[in-house]
Protein backbone atom coordinates (compact mmCIF):
# COMPACT_ATOMS: atom_id res chain seq x y z
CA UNK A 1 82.02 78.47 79.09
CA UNK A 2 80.06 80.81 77.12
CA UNK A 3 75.90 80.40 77.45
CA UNK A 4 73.79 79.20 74.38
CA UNK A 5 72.89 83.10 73.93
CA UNK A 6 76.16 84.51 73.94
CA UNK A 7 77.31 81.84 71.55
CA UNK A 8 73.86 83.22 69.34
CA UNK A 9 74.98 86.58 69.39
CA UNK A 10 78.65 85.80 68.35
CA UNK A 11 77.10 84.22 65.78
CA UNK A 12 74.71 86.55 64.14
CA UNK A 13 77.54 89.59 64.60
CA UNK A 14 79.79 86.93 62.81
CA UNK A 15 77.40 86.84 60.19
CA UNK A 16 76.70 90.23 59.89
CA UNK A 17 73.12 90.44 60.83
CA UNK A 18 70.84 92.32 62.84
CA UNK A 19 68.57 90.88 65.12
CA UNK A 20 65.20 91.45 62.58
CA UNK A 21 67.17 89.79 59.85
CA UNK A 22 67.62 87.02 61.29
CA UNK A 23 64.21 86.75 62.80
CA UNK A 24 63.43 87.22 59.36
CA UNK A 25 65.45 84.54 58.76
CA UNK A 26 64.25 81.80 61.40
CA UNK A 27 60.42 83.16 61.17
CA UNK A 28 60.36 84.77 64.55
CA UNK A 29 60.57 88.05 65.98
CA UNK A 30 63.27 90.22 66.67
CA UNK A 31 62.25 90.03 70.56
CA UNK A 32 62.18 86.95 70.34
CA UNK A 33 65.90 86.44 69.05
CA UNK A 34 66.86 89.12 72.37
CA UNK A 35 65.27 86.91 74.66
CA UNK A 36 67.52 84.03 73.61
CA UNK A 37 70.77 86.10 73.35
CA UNK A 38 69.84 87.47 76.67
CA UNK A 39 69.20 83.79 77.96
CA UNK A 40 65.63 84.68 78.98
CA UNK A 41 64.55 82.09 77.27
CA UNK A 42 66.23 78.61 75.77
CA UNK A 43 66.18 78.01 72.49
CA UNK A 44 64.95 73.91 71.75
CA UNK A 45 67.59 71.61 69.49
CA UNK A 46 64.95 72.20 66.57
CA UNK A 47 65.29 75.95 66.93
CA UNK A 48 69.13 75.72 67.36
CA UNK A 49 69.22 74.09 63.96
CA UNK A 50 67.19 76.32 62.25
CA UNK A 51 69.12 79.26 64.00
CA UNK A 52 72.45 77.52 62.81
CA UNK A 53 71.33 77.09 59.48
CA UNK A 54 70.43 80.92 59.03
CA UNK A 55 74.14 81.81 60.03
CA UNK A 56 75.83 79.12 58.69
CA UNK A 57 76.87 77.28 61.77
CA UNK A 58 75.85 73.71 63.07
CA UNK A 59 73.63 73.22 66.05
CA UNK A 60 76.56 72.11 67.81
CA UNK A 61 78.23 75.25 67.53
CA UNK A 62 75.91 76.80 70.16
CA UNK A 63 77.46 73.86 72.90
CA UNK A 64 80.68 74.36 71.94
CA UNK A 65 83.07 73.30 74.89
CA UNK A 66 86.33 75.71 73.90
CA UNK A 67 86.13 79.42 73.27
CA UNK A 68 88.00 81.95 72.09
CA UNK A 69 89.20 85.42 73.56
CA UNK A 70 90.89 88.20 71.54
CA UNK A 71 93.10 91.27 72.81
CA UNK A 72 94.79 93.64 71.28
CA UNK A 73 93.64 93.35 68.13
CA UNK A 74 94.65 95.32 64.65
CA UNK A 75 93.66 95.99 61.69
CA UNK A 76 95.63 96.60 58.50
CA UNK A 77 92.88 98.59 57.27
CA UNK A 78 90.91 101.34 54.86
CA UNK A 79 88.39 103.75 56.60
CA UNK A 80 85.96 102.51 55.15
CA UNK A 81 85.61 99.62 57.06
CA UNK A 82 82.84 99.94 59.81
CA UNK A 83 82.08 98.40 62.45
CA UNK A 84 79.52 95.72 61.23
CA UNK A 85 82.39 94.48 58.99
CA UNK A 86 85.05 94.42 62.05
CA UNK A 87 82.28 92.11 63.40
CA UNK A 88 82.24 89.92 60.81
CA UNK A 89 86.24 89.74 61.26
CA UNK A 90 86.45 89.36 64.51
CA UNK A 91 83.77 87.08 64.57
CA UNK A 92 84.82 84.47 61.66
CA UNK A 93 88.35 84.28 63.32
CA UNK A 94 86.92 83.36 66.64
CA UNK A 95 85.20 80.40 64.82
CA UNK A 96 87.57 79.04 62.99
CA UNK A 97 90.33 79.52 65.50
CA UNK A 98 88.09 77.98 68.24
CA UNK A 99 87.52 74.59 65.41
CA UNK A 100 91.23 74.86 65.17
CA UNK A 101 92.50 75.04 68.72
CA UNK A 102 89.60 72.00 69.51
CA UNK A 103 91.63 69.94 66.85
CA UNK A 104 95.27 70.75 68.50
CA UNK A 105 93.75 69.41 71.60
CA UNK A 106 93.20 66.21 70.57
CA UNK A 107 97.07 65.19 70.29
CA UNK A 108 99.71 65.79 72.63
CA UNK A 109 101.23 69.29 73.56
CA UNK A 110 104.34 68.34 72.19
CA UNK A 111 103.28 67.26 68.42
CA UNK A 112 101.86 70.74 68.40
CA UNK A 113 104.26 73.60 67.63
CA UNK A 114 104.20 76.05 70.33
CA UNK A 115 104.60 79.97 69.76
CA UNK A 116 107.91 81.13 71.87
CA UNK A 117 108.79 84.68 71.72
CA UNK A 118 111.96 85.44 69.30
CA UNK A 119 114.75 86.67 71.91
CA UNK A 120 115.78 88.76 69.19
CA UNK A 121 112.52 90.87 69.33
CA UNK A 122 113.08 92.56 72.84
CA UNK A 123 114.56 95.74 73.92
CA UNK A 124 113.29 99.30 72.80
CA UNK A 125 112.23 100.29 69.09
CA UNK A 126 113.52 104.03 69.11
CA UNK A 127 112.43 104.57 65.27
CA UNK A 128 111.64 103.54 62.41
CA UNK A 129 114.73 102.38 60.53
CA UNK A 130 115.20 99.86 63.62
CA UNK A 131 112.43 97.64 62.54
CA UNK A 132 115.28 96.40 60.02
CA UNK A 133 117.25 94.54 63.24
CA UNK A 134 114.21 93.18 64.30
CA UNK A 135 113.32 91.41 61.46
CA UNK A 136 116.60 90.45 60.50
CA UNK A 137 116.90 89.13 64.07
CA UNK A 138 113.38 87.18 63.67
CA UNK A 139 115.08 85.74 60.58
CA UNK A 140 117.99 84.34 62.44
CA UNK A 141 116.05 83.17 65.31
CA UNK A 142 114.08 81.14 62.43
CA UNK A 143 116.57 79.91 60.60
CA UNK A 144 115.32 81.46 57.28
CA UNK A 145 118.80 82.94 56.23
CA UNK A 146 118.86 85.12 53.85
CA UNK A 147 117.03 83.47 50.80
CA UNK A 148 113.16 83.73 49.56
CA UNK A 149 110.90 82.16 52.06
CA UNK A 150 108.75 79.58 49.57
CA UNK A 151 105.87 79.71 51.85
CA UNK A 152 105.28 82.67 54.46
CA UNK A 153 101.62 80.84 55.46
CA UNK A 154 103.33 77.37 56.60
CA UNK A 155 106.54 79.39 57.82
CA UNK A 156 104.45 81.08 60.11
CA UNK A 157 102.15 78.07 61.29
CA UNK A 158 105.45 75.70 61.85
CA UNK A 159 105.97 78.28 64.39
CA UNK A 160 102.91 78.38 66.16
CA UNK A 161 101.66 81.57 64.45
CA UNK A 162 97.94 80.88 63.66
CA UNK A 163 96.86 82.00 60.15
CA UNK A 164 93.06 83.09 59.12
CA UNK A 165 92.27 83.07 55.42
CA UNK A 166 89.31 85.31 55.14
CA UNK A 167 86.49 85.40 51.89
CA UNK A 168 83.90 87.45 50.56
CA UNK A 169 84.89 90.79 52.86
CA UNK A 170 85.61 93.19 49.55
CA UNK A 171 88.45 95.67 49.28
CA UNK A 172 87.78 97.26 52.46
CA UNK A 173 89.69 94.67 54.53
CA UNK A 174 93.72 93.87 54.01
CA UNK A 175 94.35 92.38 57.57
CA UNK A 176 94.35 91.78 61.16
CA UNK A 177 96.45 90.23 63.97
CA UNK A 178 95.68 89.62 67.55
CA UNK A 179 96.52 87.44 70.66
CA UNK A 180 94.12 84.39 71.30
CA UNK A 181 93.35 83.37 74.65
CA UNK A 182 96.00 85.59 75.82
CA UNK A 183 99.19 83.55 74.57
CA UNK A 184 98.76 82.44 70.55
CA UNK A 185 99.42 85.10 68.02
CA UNK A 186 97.01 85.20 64.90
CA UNK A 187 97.46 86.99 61.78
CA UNK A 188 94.50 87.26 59.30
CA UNK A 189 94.26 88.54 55.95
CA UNK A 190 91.86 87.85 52.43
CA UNK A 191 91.91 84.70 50.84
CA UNK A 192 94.36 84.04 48.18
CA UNK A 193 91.90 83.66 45.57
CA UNK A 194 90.94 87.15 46.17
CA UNK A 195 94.28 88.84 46.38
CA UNK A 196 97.87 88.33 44.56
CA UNK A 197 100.49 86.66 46.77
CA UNK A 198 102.77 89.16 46.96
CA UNK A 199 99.57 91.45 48.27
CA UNK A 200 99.19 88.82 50.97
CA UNK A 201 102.16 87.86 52.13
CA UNK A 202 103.19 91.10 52.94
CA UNK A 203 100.16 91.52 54.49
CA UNK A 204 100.83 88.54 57.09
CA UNK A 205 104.07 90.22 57.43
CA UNK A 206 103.02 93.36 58.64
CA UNK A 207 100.19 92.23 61.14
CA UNK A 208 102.81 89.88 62.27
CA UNK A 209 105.01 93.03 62.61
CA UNK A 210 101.96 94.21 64.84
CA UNK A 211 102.46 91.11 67.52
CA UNK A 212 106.19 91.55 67.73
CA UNK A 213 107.02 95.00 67.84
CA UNK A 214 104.06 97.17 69.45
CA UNK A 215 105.22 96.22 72.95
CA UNK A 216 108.42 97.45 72.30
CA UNK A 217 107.89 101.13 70.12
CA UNK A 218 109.04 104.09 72.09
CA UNK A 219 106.47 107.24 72.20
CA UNK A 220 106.74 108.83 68.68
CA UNK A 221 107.57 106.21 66.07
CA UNK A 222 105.13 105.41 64.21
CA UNK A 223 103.93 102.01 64.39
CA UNK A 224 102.38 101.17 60.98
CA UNK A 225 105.82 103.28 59.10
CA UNK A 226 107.83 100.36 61.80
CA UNK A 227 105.48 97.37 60.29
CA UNK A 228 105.52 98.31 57.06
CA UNK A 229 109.96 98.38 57.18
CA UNK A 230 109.67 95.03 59.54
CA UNK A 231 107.37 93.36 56.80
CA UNK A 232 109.81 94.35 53.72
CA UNK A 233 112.95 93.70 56.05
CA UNK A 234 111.67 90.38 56.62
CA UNK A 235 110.42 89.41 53.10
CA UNK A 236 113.88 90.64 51.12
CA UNK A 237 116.68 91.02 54.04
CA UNK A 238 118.61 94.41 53.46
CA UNK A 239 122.12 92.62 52.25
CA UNK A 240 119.80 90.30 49.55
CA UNK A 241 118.43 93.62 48.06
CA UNK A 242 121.99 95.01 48.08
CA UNK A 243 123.23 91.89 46.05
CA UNK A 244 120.36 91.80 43.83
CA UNK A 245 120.13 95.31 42.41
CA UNK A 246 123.70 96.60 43.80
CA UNK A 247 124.57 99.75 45.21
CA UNK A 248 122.73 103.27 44.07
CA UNK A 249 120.79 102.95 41.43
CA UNK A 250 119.65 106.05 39.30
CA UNK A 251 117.05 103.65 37.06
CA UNK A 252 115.36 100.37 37.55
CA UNK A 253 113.31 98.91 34.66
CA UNK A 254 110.08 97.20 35.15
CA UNK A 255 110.86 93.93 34.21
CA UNK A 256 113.79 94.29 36.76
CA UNK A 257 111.62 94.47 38.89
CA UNK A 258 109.02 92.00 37.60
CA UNK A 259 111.57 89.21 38.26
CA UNK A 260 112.43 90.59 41.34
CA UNK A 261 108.52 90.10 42.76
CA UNK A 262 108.23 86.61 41.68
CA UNK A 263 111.40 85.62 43.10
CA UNK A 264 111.44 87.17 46.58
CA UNK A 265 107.16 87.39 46.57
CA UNK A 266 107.52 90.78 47.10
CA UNK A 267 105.70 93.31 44.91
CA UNK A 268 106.68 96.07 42.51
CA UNK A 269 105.99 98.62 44.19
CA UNK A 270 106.99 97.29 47.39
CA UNK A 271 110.03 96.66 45.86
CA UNK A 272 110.31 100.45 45.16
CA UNK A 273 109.51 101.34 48.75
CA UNK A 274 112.10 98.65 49.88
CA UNK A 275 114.69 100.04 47.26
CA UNK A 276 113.86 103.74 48.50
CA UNK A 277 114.17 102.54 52.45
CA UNK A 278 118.13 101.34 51.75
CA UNK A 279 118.81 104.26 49.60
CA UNK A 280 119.12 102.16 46.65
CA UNK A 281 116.87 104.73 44.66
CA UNK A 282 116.24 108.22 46.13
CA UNK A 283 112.92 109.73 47.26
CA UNK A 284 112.60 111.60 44.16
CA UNK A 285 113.11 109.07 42.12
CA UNK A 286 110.31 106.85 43.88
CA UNK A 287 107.90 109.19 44.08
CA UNK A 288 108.21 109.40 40.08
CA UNK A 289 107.54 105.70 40.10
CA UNK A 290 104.80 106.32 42.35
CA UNK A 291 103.22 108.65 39.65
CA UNK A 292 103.92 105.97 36.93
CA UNK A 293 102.06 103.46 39.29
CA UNK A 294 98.90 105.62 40.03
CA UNK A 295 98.83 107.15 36.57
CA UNK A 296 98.61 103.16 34.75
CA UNK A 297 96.40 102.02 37.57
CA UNK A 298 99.20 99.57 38.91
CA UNK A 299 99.07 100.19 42.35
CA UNK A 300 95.61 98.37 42.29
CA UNK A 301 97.04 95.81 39.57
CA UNK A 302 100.53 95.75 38.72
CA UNK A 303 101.07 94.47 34.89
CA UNK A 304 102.74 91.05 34.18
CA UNK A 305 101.58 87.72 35.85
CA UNK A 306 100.71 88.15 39.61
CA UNK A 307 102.50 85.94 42.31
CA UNK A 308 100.66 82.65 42.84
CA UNK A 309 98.22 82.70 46.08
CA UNK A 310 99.62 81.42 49.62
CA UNK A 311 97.28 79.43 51.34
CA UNK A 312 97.56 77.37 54.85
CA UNK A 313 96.90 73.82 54.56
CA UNK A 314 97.71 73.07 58.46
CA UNK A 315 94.39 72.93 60.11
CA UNK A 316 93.21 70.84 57.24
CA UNK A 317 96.31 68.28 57.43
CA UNK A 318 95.26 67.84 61.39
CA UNK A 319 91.85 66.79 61.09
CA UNK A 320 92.69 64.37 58.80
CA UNK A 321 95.87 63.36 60.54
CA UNK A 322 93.31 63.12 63.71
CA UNK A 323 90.96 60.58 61.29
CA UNK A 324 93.78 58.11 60.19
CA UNK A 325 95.03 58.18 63.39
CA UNK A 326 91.56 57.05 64.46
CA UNK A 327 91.36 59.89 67.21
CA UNK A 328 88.08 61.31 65.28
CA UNK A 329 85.68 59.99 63.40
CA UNK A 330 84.67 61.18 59.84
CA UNK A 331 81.61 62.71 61.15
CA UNK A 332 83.37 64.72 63.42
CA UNK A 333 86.24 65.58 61.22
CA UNK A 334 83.34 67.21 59.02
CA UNK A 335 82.30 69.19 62.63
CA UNK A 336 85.77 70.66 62.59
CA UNK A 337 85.97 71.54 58.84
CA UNK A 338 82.20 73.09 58.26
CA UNK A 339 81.85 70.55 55.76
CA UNK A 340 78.98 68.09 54.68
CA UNK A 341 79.95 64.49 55.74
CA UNK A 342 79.49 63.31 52.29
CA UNK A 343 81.78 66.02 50.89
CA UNK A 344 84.18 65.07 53.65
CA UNK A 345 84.67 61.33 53.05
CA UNK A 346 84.44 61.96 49.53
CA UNK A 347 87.26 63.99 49.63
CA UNK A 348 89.21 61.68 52.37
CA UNK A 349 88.14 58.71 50.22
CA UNK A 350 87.12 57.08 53.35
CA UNK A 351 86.00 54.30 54.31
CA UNK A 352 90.09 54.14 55.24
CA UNK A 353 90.15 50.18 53.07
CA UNK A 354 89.07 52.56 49.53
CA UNK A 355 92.70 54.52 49.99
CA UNK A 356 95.04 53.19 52.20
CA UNK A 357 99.02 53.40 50.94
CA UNK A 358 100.52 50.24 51.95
């Protein structure tokens, strides 16, 4: 069990402050704050509020019983992203994954869906083009066949596959995946609200691509080119893009292509790069969509209605699952969710006798 400094620490990275600002913060020094992430000194329950109120945690945070541990994580990523942000990340997954895992506890093992590796994904990935079998192999393991998946967030979740929502990190973050405590695979990306569907479920796709196939690439292939085919192999299977838009094509118009995105929740342009991986369209012909893209400023916002946000609903389902089932309380179903209690039974319309279904 982490000490009441390291959990400080974790917490201040998470937020993305240095130790003056939140001195600043709390009205002490920045010495001071070292001494209590070093655990030379204690900080009381009054200053443990006051701490958890500058970084947006409760007091009981800093006791926390279960932790989290992350390896081999990876970012879906733009240079630009430092290291303060990657803190951030890191640290708002390990928050809300360690709220989340406390809630799985609670029930039995088996009304939790475990992660089991896909047998399909073994063996060795000698290039590129063979991140095709592994998806479409994922996709039989599944059960997905070969039609749109409705809901890539829940599709992922119902298989143990822990999804982070992430807000307020700007542009310079698409996603992340990494292994939890050494056996439950998370993939992270931004919050629907903040990017189009499409943008995010391939996203998920991708990082998930990370988990499953990095064990198994041979020296030389590159391993984001191998994602990026596993994430469009497993959004639109190769013989669906074949029936939809048929064998070579010389032309595909735009609203083609526009239907095509809201259907499969794939975009437009990854659509085009999907298109260009079967041969459907050649290279020359993409890259002159690519020039169409960049020159009307659609590969940053492609034109016609975007594909309605995914989010995950899962975490939120068990708490309240937990309260009916009278394993929590209310007040501690507001713990788990970072919630006022007010907000909480207001939105629970709890007491249970105010909306009960008979």
């Amino acid at each position: 069990m982490q000490s009441v400094g390291e959990r400080l620490k974790q917490a201040r990275v998470a937020a993305g402050l240095s130790l003056r600002e939140l001195a600043q913060r709390v009205g002490l020094s920045a010495m001071a704050i070292s001494k209590y992430e070093n655990d030379q000194v204690v900080p009381g329950s009054e200053m443990l509020i006051r701490l958890g109120d500058a970084l947006g945690v409760k007091a009981g945070y800093f006791h926390r019983p279960l932790q989290v541990e992350v390896r081999r994580p990876a970012y879906r990523r733009h240079s630009r992203l430092g290291k303060k942000a990657q803190g951030v990340i890191e640290g708002g997954i390990k928050e809300f994954l360690e709220r989340y895992l406390q809630v799985e506890e609670v029930f039995e093992p088996e009304r939790v869906p475990c992660f089991e590796w896909p047998p399909s994904c073994s063996g060795t990935l000698g290039c590129v083009e063979q991140a095709e079998e592994f998806a479409a192999g994922l996709r039989q393991d599944w059960g997905l066949g070969e039609d749109p998946i409705a809901n890539l967030c829940e599709t992922l979740e119902d298989r143990g596959v822990k999804v982070v929502l992430l807000a307020g990190l700007g542009d310079g973050f698409d996603g992340y995946s990494c292994w939890a405590n050494g056996s439950v695979p998370v993939v992270a990306g931004r919050s629907g609200e903040e990017v189009p569907g499409d943008r995010l479920r391939f996203t998920l796709a991708h990082e998930l691509g990370h988990l499953l196939l990095e064990e198994h690439v041979a020296d030389g292939v590159d391993v984001e080119r191998a994602c990026h085919r596993f994430a469009g192999a497993l959004l639109v299977p190769e013989t669906a893009a074949r029936r939809e838009v048929g064998g070579a094509r010389g032309q595909i118009g735009f609203g083609e292509l526009l239907s095509l995105k809201h259907k499969w929740g794939l975009s437009m342009g990854a659509w085009l790069y999907r298109l260009a991986d079967l041969n459907v369209i050649t290279a020359s012909r993409h890259q002159a969509f690519r020039r169409v893209f960049s020159a009307n400023g659609w590969h940053k916002r492609e034109p016609g209605d975007p594909v309605e946000p995914e989010r995950t609903e899962r975490f939120e389902r068990l708490v309240e699952r937990a309260v009916a089932e009278d394993i929590i309380s209310v007040s501690r179903a507001a713990d788990f969710l970072g919630k006022p209690l007010i907000q909480v039974r207001r939105e629970m319309a709890w007491p249970k006798g105010e909306a009960c279904v008979s």
